[in-house]
C-alpha atoms as a PDB file:
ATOM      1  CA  UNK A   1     137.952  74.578 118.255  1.00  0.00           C
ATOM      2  CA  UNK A   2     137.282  77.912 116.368  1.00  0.00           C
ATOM      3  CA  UNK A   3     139.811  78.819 113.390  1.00  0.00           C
ATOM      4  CA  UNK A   4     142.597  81.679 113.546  1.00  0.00           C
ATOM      5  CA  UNK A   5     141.039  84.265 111.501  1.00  0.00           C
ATOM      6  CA  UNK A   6     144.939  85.624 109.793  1.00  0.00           C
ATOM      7  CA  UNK A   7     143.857  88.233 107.597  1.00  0.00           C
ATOM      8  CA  UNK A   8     141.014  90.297 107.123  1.00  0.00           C
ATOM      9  CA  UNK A   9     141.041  91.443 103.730  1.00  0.00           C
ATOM     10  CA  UNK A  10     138.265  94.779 102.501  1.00  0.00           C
ATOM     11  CA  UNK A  11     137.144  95.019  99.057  1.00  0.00           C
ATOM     12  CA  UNK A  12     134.586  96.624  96.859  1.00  0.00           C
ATOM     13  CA  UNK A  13     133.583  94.997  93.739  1.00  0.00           C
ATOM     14  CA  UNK A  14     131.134  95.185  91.058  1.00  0.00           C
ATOM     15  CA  UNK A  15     128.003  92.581  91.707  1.00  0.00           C
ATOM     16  CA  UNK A  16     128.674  89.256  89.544  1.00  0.00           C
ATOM     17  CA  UNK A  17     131.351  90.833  87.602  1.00  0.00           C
ATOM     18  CA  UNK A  18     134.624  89.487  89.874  1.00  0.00           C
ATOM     19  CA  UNK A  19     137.163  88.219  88.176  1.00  0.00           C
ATOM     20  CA  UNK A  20     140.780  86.523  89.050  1.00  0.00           C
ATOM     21  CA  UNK A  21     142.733  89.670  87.942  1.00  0.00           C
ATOM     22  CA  UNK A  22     143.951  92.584  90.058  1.00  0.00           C
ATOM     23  CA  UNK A  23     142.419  94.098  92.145  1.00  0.00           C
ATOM     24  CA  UNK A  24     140.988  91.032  93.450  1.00  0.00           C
ATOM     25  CA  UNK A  25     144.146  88.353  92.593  1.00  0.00           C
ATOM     26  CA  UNK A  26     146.603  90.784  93.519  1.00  0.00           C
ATOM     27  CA  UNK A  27     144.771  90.788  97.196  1.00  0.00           C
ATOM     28  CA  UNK A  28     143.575  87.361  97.377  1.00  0.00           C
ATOM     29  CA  UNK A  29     146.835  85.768  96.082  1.00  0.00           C
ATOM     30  CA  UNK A  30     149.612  86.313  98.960  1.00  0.00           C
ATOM     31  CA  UNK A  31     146.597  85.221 101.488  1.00  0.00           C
ATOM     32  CA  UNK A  32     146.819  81.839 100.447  1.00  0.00           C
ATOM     33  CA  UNK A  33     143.144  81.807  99.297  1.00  0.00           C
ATOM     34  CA  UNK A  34     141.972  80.061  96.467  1.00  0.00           C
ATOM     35  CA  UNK A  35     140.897  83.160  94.074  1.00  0.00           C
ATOM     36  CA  UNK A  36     138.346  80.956  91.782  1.00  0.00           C
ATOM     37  CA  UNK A  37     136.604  79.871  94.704  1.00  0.00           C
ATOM     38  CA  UNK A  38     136.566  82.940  96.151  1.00  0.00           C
ATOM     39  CA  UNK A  39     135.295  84.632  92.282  1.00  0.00           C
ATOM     40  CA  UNK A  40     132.299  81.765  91.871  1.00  0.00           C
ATOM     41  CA  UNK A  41     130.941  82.105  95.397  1.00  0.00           C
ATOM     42  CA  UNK A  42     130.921  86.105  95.059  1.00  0.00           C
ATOM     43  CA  UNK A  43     129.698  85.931  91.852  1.00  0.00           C
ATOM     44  CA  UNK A  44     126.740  83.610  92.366  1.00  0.00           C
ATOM     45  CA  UNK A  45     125.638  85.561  96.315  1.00  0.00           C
ATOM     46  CA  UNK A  46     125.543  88.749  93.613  1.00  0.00           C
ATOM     47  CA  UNK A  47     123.597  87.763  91.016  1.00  0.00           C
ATOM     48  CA  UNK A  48     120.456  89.620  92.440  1.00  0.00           C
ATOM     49  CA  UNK A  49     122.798  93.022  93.112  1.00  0.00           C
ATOM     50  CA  UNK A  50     124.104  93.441  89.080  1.00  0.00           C
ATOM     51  CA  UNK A  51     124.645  97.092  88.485  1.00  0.00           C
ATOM     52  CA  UNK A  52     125.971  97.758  92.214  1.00  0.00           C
ATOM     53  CA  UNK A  53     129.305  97.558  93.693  1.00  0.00           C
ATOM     54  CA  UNK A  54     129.424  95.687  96.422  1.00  0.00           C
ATOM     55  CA  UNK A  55     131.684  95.526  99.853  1.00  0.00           C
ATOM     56  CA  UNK A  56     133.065  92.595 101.062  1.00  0.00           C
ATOM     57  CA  UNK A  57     135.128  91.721 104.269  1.00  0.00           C
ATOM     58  CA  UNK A  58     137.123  88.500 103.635  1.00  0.00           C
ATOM     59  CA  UNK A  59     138.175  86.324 106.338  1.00  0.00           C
ATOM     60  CA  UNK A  60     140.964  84.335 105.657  1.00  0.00           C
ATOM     61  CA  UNK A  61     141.954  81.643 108.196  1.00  0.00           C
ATOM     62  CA  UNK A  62     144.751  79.582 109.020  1.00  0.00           C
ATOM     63  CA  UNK A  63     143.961  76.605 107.084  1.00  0.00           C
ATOM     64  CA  UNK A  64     143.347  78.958 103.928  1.00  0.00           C
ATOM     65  CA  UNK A  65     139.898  78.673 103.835  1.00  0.00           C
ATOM     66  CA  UNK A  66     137.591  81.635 103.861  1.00  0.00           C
ATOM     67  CA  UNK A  67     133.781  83.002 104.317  1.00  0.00           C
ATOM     68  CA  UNK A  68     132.781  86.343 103.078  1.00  0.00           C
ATOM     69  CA  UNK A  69     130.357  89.119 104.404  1.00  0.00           C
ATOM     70  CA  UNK A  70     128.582  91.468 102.317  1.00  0.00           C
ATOM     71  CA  UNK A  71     127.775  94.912 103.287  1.00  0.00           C
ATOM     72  CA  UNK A  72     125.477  97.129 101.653  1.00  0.00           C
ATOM     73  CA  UNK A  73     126.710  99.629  98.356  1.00  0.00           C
ATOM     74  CA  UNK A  74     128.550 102.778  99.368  1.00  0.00           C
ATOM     75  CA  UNK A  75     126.093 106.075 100.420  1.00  0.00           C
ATOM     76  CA  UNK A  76     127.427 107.893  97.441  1.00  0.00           C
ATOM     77  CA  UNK A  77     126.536 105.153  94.738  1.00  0.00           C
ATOM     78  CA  UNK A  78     122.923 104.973  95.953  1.00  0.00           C
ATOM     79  CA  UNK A  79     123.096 108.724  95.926  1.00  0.00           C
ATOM     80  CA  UNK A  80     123.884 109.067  92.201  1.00  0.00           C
ATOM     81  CA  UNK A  81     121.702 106.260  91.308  1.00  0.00           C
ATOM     82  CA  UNK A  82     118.742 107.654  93.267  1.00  0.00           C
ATOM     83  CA  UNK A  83     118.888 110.546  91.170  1.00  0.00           C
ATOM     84  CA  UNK A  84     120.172 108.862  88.148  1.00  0.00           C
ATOM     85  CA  UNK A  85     123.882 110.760  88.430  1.00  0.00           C
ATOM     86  CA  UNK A  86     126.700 109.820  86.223  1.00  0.00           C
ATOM     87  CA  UNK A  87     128.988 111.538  89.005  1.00  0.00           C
ATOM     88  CA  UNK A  88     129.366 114.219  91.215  1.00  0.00           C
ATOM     89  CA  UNK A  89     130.249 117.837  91.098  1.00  0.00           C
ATOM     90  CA  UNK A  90     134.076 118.231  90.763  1.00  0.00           C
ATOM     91  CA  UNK A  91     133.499 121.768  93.027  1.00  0.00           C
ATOM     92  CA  UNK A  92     130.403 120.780  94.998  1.00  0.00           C
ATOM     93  CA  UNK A  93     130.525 124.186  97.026  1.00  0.00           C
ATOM     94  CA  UNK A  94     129.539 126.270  93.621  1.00  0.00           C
ATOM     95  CA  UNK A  95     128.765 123.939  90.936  1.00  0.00           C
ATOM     96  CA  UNK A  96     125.792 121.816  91.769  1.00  0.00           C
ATOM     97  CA  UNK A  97     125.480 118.212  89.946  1.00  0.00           C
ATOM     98  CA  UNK A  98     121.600 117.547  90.566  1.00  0.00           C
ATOM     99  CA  UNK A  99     118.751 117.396  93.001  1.00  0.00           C
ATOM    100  CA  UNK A 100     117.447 114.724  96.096  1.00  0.00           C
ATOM    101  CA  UNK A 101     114.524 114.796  98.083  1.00  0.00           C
ATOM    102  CA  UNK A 102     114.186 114.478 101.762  1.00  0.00           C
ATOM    103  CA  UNK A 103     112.307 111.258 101.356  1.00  0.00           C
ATOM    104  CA  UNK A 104     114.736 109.945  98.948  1.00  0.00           C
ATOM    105  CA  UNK A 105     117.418 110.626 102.089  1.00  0.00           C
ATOM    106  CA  UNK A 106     115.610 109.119 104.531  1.00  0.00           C
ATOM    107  CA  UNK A 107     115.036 105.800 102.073  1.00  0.00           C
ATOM    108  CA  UNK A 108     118.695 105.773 101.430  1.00  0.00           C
ATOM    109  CA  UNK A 109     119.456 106.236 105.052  1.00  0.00           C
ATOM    110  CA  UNK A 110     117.595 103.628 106.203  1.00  0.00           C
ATOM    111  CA  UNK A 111     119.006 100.862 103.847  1.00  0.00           C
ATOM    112  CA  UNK A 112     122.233 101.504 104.969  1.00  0.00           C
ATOM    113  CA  UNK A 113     121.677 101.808 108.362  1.00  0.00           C
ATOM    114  CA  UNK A 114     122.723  98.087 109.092  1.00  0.00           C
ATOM    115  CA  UNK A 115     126.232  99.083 107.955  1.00  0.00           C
ATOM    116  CA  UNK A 116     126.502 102.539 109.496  1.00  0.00           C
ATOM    117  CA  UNK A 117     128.010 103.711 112.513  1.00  0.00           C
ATOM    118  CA  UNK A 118     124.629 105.714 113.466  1.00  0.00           C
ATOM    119  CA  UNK A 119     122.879 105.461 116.708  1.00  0.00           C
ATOM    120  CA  UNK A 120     119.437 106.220 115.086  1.00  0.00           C
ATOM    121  CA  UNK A 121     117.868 107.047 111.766  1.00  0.00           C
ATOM    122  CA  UNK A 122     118.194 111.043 112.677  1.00  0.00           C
ATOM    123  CA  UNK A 123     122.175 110.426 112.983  1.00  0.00           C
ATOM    124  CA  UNK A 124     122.584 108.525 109.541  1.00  0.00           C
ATOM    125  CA  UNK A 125     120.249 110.753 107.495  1.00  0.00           C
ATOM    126  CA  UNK A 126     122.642 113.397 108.714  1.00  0.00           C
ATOM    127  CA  UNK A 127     125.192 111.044 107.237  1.00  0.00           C
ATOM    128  CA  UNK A 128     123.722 110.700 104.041  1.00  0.00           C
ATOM    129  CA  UNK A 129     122.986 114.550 103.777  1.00  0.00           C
ATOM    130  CA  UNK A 130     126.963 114.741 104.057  1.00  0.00           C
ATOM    131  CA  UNK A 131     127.705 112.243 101.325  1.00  0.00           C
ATOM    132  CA  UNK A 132     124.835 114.529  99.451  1.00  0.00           C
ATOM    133  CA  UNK A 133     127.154 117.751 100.239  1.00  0.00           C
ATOM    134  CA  UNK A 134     130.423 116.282  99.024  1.00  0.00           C
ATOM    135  CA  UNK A 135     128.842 114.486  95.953  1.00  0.00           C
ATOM    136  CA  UNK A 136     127.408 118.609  95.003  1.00  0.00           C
ATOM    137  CA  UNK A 137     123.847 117.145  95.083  1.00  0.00           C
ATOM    138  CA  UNK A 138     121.060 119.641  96.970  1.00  0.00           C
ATOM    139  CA  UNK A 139     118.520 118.371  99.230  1.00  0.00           C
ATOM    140  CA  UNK A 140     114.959 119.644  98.782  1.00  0.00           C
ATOM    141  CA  UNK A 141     111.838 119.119 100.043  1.00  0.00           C
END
């Protein structure tokens, strides 16, 4: 018989770098789950990812137990680090914070296209271009 999945809990945390403090303890704690279990298994699946910040959906089922899936970094993190950004413009309609190719769209696009809700490439470069627009970065060719 399958286990009761009773809480689904969403996170984003820097690769290899959890710890038991809040954020994560403070969202792991009332579930029941057992936080340093939870820290070492993230912490070793990220080892490759260090510098990122990851997603992760947490399942947490009746019997407290738990399994983890990781999704790929947000659009506007591989957006700044593409173009080596610190961060974006605060006023992205006049003030511009930096430059992205088309290619360097379409690259990011398709990375994340496992974890976007896009029907086909076309649909999440458009996706990306709007992370681009709201970050103050311009496309170019």
């Amino acid at each position: 018989m399958a286990k009761k999945v009773t809480k689904i809990i969403k996170l984003q945390i820097a690769a290899a770098k959890a710890t038991p403090a809040p954020p994560i303890g403070t969202a792991l704690g009332p579930a029941g789950v057992n936080i340093g279990d939870f820290v070492k298994r993230f912490n070793d699946a990220t080892q490759a990812l260090v510098g990122n910040t990851v997603p992760v959906v947490i399942s947490v089922y009746d019997d407290r137990s738990f399994d983890f899936i990781m999704k790929t970094a947000p659009a506007a993190e591989m957006v700044k680090k593409a173009i080596g950004l610190e961060k974006g413009s605060g006023t992205p309609n006049s003030k511009k914070a930096g430059k992205i190719t088309r290619a360097q769209v379409k690259e990011i696009a398709e990375r994340k296209m496992v974890d976007m809700n896009a029907f086909d490439l076309a649909g999440a470069i458009k996706m990306i271009e709007g992370t681009c627009a709201s970050l103050g970065v311009e496309i170019v060719d």
